[in-house]
C-alpha atoms as a PDB file:
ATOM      1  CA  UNK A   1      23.620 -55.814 -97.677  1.00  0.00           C
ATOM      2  CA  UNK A   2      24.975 -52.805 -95.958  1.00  0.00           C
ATOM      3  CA  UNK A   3      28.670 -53.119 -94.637  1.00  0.00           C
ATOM      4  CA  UNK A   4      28.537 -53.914 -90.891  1.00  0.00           C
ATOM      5  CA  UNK A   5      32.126 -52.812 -90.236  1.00  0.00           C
ATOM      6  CA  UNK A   6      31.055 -48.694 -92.052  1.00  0.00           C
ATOM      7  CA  UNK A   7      27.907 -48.349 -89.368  1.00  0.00           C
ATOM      8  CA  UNK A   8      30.190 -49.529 -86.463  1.00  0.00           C
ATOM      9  CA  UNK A   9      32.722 -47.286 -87.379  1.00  0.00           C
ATOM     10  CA  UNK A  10      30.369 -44.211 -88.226  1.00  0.00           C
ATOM     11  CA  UNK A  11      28.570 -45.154 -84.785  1.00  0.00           C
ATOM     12  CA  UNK A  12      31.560 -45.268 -82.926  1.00  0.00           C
ATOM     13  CA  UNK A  13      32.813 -41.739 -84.497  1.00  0.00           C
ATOM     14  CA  UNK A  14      29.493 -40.088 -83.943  1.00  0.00           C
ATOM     15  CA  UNK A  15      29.682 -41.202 -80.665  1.00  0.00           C
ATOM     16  CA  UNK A  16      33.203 -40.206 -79.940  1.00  0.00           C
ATOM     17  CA  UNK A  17      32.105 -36.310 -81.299  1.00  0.00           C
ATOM     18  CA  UNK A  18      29.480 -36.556 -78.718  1.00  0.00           C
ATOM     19  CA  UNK A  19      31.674 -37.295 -75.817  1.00  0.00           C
ATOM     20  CA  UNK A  20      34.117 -34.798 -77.463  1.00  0.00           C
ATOM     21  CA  UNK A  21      31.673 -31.958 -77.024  1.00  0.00           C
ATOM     22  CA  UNK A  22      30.139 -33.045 -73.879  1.00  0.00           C
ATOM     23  CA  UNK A  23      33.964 -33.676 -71.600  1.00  0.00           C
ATOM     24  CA  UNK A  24      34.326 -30.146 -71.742  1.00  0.00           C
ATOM     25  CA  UNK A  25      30.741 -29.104 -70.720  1.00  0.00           C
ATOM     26  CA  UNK A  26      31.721 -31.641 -67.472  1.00  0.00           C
ATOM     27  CA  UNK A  27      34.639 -29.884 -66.764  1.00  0.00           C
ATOM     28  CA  UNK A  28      33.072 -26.549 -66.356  1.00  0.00           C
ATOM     29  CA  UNK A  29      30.291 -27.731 -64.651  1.00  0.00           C
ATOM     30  CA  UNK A  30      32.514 -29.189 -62.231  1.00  0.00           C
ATOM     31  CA  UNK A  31      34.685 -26.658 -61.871  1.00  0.00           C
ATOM     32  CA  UNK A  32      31.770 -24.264 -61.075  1.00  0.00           C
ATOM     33  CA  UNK A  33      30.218 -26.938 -58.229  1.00  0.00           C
ATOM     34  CA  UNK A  34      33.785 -26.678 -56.826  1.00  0.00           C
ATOM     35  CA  UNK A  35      33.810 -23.384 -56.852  1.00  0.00           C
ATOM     36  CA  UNK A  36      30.530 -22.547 -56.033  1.00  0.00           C
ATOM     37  CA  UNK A  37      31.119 -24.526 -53.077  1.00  0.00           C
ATOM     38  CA  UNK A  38      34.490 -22.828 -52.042  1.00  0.00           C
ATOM     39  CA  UNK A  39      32.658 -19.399 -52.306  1.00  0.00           C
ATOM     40  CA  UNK A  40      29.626 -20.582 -49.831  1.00  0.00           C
ATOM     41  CA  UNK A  41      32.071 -22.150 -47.166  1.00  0.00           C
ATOM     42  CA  UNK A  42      33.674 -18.812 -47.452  1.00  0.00           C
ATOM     43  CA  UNK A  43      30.764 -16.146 -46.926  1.00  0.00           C
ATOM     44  CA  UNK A  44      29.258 -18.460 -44.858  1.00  0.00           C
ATOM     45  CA  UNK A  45      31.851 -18.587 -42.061  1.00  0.00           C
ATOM     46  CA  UNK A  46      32.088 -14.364 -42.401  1.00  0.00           C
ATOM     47  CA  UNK A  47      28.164 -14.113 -42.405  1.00  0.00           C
ATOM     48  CA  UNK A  48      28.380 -16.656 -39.142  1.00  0.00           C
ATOM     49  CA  UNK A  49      31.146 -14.844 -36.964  1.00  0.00           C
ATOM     50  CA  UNK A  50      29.528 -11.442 -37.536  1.00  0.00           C
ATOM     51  CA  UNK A  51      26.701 -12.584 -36.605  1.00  0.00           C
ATOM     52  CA  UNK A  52      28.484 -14.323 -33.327  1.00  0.00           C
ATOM     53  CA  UNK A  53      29.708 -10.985 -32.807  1.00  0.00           C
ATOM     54  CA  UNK A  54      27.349  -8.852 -32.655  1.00  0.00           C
ATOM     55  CA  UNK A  55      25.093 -10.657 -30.449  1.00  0.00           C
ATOM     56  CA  UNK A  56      22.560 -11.710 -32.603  1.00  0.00           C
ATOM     57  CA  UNK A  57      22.574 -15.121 -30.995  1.00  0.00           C
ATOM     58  CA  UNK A  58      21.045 -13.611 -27.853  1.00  0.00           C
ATOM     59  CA  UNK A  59      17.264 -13.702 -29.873  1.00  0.00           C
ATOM     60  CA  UNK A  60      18.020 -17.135 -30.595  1.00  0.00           C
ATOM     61  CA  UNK A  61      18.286 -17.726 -26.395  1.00  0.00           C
ATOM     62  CA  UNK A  62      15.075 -16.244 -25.936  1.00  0.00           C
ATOM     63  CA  UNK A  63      13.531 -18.345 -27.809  1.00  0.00           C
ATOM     64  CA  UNK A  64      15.205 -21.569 -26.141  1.00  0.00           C
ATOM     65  CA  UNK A  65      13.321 -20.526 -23.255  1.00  0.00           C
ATOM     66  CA  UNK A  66       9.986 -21.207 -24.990  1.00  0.00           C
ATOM     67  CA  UNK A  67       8.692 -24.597 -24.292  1.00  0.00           C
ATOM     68  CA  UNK A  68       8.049 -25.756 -27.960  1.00  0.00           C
ATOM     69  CA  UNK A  69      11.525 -24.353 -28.772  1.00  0.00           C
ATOM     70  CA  UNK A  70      13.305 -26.739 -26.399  1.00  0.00           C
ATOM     71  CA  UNK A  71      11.657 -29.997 -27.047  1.00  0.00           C
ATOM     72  CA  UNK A  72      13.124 -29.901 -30.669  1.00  0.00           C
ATOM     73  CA  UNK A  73      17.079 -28.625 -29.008  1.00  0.00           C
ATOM     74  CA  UNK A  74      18.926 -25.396 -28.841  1.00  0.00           C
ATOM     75  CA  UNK A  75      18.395 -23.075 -31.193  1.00  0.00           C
ATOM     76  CA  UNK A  76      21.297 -21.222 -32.591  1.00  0.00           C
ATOM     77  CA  UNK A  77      20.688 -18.543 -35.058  1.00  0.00           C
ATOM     78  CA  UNK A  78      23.785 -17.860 -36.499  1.00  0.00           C
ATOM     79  CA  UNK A  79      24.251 -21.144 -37.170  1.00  0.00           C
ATOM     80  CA  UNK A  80      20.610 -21.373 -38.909  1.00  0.00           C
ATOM     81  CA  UNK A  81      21.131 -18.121 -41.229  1.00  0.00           C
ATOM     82  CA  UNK A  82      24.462 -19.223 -42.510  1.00  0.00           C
ATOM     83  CA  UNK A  83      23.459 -22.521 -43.598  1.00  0.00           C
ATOM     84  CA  UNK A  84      20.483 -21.387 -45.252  1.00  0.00           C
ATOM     85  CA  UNK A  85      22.778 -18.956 -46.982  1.00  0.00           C
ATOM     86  CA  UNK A  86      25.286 -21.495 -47.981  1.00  0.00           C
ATOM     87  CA  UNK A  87      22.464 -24.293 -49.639  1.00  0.00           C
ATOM     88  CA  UNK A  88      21.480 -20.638 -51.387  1.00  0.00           C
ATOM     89  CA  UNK A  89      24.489 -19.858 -53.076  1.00  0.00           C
ATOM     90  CA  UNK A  90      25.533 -23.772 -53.528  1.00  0.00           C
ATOM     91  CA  UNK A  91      22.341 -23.678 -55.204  1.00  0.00           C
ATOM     92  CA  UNK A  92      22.914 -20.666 -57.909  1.00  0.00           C
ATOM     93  CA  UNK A  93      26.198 -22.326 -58.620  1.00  0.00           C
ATOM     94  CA  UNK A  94      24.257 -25.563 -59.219  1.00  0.00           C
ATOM     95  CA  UNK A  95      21.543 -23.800 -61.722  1.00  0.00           C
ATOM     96  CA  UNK A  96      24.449 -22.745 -63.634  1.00  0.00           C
ATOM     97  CA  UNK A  97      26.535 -25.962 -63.653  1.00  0.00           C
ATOM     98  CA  UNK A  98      23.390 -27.848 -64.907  1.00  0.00           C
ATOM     99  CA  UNK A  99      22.548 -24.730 -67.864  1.00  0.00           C
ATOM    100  CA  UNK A 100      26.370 -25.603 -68.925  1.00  0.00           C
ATOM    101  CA  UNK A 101      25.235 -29.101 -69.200  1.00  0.00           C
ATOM    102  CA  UNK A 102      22.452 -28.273 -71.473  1.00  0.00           C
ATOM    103  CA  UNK A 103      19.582 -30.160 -68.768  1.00  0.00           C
ATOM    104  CA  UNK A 104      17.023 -27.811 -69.044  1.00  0.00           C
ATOM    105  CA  UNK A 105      14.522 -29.859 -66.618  1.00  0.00           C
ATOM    106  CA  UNK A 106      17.349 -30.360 -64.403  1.00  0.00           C
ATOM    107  CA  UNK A 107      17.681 -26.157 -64.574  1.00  0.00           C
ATOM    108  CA  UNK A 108      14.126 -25.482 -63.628  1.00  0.00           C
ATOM    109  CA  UNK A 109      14.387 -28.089 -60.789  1.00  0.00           C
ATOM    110  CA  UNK A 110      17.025 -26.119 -59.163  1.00  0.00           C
ATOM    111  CA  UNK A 111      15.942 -22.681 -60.107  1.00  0.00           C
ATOM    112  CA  UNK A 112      12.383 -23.256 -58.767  1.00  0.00           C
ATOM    113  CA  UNK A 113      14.061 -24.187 -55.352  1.00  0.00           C
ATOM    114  CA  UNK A 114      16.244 -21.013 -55.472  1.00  0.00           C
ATOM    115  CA  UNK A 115      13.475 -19.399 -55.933  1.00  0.00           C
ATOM    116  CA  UNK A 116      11.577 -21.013 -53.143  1.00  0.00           C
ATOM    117  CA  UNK A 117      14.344 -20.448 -50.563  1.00  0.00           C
ATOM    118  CA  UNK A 118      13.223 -16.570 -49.886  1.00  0.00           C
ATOM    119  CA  UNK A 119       9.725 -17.593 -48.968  1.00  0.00           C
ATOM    120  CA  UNK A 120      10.609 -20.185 -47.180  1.00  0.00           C
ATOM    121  CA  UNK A 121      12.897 -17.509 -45.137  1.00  0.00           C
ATOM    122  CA  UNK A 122      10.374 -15.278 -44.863  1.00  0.00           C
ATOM    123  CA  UNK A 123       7.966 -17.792 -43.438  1.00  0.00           C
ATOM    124  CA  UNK A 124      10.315 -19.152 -40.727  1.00  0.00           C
ATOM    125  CA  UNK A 125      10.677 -14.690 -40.062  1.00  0.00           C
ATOM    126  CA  UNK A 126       6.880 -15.123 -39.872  1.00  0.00           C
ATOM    127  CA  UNK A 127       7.086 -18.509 -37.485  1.00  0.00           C
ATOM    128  CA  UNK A 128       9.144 -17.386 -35.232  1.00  0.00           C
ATOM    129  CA  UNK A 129       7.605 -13.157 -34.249  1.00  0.00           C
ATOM    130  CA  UNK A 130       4.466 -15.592 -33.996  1.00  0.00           C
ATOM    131  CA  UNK A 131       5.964 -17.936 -31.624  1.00  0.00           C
ATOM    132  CA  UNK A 132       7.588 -15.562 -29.371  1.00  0.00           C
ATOM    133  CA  UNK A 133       4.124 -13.130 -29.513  1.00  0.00           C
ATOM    134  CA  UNK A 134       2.359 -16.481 -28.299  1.00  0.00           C
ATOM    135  CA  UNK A 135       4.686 -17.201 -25.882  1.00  0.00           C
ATOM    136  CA  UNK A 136       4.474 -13.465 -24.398  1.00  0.00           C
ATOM    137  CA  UNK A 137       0.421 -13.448 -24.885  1.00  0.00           C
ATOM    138  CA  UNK A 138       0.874 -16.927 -22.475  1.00  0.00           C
ATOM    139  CA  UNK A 139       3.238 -15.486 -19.729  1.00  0.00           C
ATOM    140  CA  UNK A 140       0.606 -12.145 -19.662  1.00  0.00           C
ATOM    141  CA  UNK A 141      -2.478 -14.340 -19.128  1.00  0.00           C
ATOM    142  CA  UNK A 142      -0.578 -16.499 -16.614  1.00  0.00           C
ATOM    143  CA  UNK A 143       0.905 -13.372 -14.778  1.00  0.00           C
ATOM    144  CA  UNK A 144      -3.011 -11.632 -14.587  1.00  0.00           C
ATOM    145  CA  UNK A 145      -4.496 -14.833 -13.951  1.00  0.00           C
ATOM    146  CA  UNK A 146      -1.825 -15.199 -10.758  1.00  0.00           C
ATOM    147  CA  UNK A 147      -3.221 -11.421  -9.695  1.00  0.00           C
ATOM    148  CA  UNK A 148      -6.721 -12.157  -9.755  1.00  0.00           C
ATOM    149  CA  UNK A 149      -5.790 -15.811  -7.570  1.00  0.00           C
ATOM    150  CA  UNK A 150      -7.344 -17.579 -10.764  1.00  0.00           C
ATOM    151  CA  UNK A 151      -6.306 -21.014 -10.461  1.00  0.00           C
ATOM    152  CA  UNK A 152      -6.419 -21.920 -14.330  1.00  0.00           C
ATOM    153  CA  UNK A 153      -3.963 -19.817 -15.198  1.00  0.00           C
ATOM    154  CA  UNK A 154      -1.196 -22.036 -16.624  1.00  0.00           C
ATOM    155  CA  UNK A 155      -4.371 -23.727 -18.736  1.00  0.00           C
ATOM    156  CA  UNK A 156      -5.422 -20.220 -20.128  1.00  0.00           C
ATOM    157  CA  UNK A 157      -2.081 -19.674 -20.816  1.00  0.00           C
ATOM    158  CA  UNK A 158      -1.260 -22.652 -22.546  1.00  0.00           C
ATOM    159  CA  UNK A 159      -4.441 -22.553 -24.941  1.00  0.00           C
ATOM    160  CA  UNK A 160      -3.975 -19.021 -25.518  1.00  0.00           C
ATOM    161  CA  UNK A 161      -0.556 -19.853 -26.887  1.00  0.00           C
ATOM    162  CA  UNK A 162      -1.251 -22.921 -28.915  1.00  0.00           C
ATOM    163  CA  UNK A 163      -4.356 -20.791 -30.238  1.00  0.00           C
ATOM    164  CA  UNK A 164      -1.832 -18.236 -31.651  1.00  0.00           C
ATOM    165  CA  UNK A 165       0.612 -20.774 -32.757  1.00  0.00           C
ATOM    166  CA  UNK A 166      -1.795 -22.423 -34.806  1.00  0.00           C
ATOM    167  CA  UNK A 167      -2.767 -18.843 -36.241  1.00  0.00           C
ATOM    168  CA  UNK A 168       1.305 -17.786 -37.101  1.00  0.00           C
ATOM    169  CA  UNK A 169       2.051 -21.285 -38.468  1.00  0.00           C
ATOM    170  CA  UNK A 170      -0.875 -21.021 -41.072  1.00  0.00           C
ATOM    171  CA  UNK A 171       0.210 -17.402 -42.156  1.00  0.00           C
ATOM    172  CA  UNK A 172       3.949 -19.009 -42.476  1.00  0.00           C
ATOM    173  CA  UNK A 173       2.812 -21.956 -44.654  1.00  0.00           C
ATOM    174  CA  UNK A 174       0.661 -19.425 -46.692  1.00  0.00           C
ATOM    175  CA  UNK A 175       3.912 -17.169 -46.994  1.00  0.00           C
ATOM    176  CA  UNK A 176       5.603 -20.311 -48.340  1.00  0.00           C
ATOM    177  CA  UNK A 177       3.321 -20.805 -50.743  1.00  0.00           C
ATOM    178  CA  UNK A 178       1.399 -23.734 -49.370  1.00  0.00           C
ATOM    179  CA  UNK A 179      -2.352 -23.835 -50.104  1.00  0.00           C
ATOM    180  CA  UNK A 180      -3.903 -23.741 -46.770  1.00  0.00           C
ATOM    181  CA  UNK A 181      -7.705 -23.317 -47.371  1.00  0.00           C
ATOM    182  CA  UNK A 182      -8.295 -26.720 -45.953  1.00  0.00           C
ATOM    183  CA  UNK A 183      -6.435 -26.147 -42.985  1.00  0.00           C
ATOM    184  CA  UNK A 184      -8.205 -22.609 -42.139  1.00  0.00           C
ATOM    185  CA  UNK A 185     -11.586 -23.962 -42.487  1.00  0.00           C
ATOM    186  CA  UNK A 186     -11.093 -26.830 -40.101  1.00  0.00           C
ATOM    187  CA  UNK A 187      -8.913 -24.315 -37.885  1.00  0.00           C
ATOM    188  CA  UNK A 188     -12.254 -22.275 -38.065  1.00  0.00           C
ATOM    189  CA  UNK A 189     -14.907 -25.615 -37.326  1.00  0.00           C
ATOM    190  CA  UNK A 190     -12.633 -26.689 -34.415  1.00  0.00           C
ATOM    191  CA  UNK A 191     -12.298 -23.243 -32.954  1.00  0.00           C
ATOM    192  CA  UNK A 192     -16.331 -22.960 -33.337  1.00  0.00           C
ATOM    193  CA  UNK A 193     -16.561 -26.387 -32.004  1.00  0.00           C
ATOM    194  CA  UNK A 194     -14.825 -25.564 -28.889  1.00  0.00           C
ATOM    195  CA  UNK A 195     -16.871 -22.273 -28.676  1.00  0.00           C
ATOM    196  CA  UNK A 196     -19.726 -23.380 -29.049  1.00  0.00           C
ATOM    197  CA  UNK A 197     -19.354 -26.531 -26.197  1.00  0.00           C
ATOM    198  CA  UNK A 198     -18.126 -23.673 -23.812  1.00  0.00           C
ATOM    199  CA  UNK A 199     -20.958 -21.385 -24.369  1.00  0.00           C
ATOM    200  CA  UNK A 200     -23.430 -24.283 -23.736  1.00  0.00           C
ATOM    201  CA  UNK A 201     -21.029 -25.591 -20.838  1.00  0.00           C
ATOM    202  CA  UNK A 202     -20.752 -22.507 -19.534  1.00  0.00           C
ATOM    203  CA  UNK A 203     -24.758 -21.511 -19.864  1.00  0.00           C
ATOM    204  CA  UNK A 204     -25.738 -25.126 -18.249  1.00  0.00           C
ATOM    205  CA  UNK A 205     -23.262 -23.872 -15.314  1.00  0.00           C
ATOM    206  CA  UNK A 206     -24.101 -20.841 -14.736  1.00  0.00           C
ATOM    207  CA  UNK A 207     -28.172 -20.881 -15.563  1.00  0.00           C
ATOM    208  CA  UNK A 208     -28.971 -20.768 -11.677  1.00  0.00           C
ATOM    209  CA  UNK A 209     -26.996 -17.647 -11.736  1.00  0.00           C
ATOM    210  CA  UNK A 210     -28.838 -15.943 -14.357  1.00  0.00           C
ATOM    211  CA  UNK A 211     -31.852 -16.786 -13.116  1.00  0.00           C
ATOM    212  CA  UNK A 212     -31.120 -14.726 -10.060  1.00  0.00           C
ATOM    213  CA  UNK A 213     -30.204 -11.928 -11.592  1.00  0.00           C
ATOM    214  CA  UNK A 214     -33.384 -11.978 -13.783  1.00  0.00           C
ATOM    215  CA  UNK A 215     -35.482 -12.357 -10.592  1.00  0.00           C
ATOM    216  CA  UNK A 216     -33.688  -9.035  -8.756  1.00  0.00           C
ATOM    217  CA  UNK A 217     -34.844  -6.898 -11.564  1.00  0.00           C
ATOM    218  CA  UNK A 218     -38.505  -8.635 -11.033  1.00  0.00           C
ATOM    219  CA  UNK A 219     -38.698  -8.178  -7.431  1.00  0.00           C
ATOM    220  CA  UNK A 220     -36.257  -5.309  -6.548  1.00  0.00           C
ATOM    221  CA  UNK A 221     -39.835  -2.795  -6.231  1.00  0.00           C
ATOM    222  CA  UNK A 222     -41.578  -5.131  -4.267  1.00  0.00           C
ATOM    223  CA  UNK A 223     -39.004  -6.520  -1.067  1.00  0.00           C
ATOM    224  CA  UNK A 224     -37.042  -4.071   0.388  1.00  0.00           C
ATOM    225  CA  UNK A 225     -34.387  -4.017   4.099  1.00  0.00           C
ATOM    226  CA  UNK A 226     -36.014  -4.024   7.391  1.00  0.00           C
ATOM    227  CA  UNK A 227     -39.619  -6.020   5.596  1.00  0.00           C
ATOM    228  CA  UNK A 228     -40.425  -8.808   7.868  1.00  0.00           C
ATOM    229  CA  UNK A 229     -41.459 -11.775   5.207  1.00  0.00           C
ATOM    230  CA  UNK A 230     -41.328 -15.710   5.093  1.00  0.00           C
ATOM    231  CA  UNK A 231     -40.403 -17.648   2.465  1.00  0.00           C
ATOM    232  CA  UNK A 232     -41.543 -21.071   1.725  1.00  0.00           C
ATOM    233  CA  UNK A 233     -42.411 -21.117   5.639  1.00  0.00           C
ATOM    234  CA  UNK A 234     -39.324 -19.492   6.936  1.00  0.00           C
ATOM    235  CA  UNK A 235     -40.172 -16.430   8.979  1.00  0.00           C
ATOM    236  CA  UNK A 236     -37.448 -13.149   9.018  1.00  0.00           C
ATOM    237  CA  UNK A 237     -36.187  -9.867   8.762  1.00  0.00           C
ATOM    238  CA  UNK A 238     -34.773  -8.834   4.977  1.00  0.00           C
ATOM    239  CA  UNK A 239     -30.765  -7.794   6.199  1.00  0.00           C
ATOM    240  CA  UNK A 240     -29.871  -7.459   2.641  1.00  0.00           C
ATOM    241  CA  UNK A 241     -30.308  -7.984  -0.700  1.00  0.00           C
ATOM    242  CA  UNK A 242     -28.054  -8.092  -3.887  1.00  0.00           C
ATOM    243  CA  UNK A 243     -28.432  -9.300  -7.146  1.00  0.00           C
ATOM    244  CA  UNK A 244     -28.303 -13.101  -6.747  1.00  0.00           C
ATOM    245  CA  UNK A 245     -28.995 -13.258  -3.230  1.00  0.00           C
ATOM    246  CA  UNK A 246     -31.436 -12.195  -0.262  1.00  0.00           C
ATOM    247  CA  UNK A 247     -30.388 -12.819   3.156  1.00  0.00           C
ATOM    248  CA  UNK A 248     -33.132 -12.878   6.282  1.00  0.00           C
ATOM    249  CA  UNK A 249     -32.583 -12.644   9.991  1.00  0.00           C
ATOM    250  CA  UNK A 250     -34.237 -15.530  11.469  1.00  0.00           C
ATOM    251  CA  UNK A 251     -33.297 -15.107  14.940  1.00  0.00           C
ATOM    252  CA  UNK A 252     -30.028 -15.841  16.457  1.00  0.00           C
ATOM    253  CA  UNK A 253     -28.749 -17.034  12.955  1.00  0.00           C
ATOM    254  CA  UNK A 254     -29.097 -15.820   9.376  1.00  0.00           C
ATOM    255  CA  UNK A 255     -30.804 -17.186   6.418  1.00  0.00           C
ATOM    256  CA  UNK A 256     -29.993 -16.632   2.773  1.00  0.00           C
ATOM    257  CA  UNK A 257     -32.274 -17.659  -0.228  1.00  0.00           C
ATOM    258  CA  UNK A 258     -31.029 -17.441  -3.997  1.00  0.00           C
ATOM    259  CA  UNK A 259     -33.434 -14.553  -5.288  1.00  0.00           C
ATOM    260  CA  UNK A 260     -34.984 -16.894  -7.961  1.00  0.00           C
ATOM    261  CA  UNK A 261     -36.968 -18.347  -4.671  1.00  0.00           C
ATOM    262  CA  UNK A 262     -38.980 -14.827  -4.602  1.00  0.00           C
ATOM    263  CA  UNK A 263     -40.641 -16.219  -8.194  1.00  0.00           C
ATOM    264  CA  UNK A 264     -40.840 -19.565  -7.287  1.00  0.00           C
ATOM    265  CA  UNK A 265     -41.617 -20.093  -3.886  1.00  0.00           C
ATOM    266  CA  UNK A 266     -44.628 -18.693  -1.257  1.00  0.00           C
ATOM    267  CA  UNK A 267     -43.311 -15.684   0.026  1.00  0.00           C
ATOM    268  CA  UNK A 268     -45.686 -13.972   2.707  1.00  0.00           C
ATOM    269  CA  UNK A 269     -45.484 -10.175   3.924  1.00  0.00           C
ATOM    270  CA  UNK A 270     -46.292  -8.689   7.388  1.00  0.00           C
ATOM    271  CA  UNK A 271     -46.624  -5.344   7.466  1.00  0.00           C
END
């Protein structure tokens, strides 16, 4: 029977080795959280009141003015960069805390984050030219549209902006590394969708226009000013004629016919 009191003991020293090595492997580790820590506070506040300084918070009040910008609060981007510069370099000091611990999976955890912090940067770079080229895209349509008296305006301007959101906010997710294939093609089948119920909307609308204009090149050799013809029984002068319209002088008052009426309807000529 083996001695119960030797494998407690020899358990008890093996373990006591173990903590012996692994105390001191704590101690650095903390000490490098501490000062990792220390040394991000640090750069951080220099990196934020040079950046306070020199005015770079004046881009982050431009885009405060944007709509989408506001509903989520004030943007301050000082306050942004030196943050994401501080969870950076808390995050190196972490790697190396958890290397001195010998936690390998813990290791590549961290280090695949560090790693994924400069795309992520670059992506919210991406987001945010997008945003404020949407936003400037909007107030151009809006601004012509208000020119030209078009009363949609604000619409067109809102869907042109959302259209080129949606555009910058896929690029910035494929910057980060995010698989968007899925995304793109139903981007692509709703933006299709929406074409295609316009062009038919649209073409429904606008048919009785086109087939005016079809019907001046038909008729534009045979009718000319100053003929004398009646249509579907009304007797007149031609006064004009464009290309969607032909207007008669019926006496003391003035008749005009859609031009699609010359193809469709009895037209007599006195000469």
């Amino acid at each position: 029977m083996p001695n119960i009191q030797d494998i407690l003991i020899d358990t008890f020293r093996k373990l006591l080795e173990q903590l012996t090595g692994f105390v001191p492997k704590l101690i650095g580790a903390i000490i490098l959280l501490i000062v990792g820590k220390i040394v991000a506070q640090l750069i951080t506040k220099l990196l934020q009141k040079a950046l306070e300084k020199s005015g770079f918070d004046k881009l982050g009040d431009k885009l405060n003015e944007i709509d989408v910008i506001k509903r989520f609060g004030e943007l301050k981007l000082s306050v942004v960069i030196s943050k994401t510069l501080y969870y950076f370099i808390l995050l190196v000091f972490i790697t190396a805390a958890t290397e001195t611990l010998g936690m390998k999976v813990l290791t590549d955890m961290v280090a695949s984050l560090v790693n994924l912090i400069p795309k992520l940067i670059a992506a919210a770079i991406m987001l945010f030219a997008g945003i404020m080229i949407a936003d400037a895209l909007k107030n151009a349509v809006i601004n012509v549209s208000k020119s030209l008296k078009i009363d949609s305006g604000k619409l067109l301007g809102n869907i042109v902006f959302f259209f080129f959101l949606v555009i910058a906010t896929i690029a910035a997710l494929k910057q980060a590394g995010i698989e968007t294939s899925l995304l793109e093609s139903s981007f692509n089948l709703i933006i299709g969708g929406i074409i295609f119920a316009f062009a038919v909307g649209y073409g429904m609308a606008s048919r009785d226009v086109l087939s005016n204009i079809l019907s001046s090149f038909y008729t534009k050799n045979k009718f000319k000013e100053g003929q004398v013809i009646a249509i579907d029984g009304v007797k007149g002068e031609i006064l004009s004629m464009d290309t969607t319209s032909i207007t008669l002088s019926t006496g003391e008052t003035q008749t005009v016919f859609p031009l699609s009426v010359l193809q469709n309807k009895q037209v007599e000529l006195f000469s």
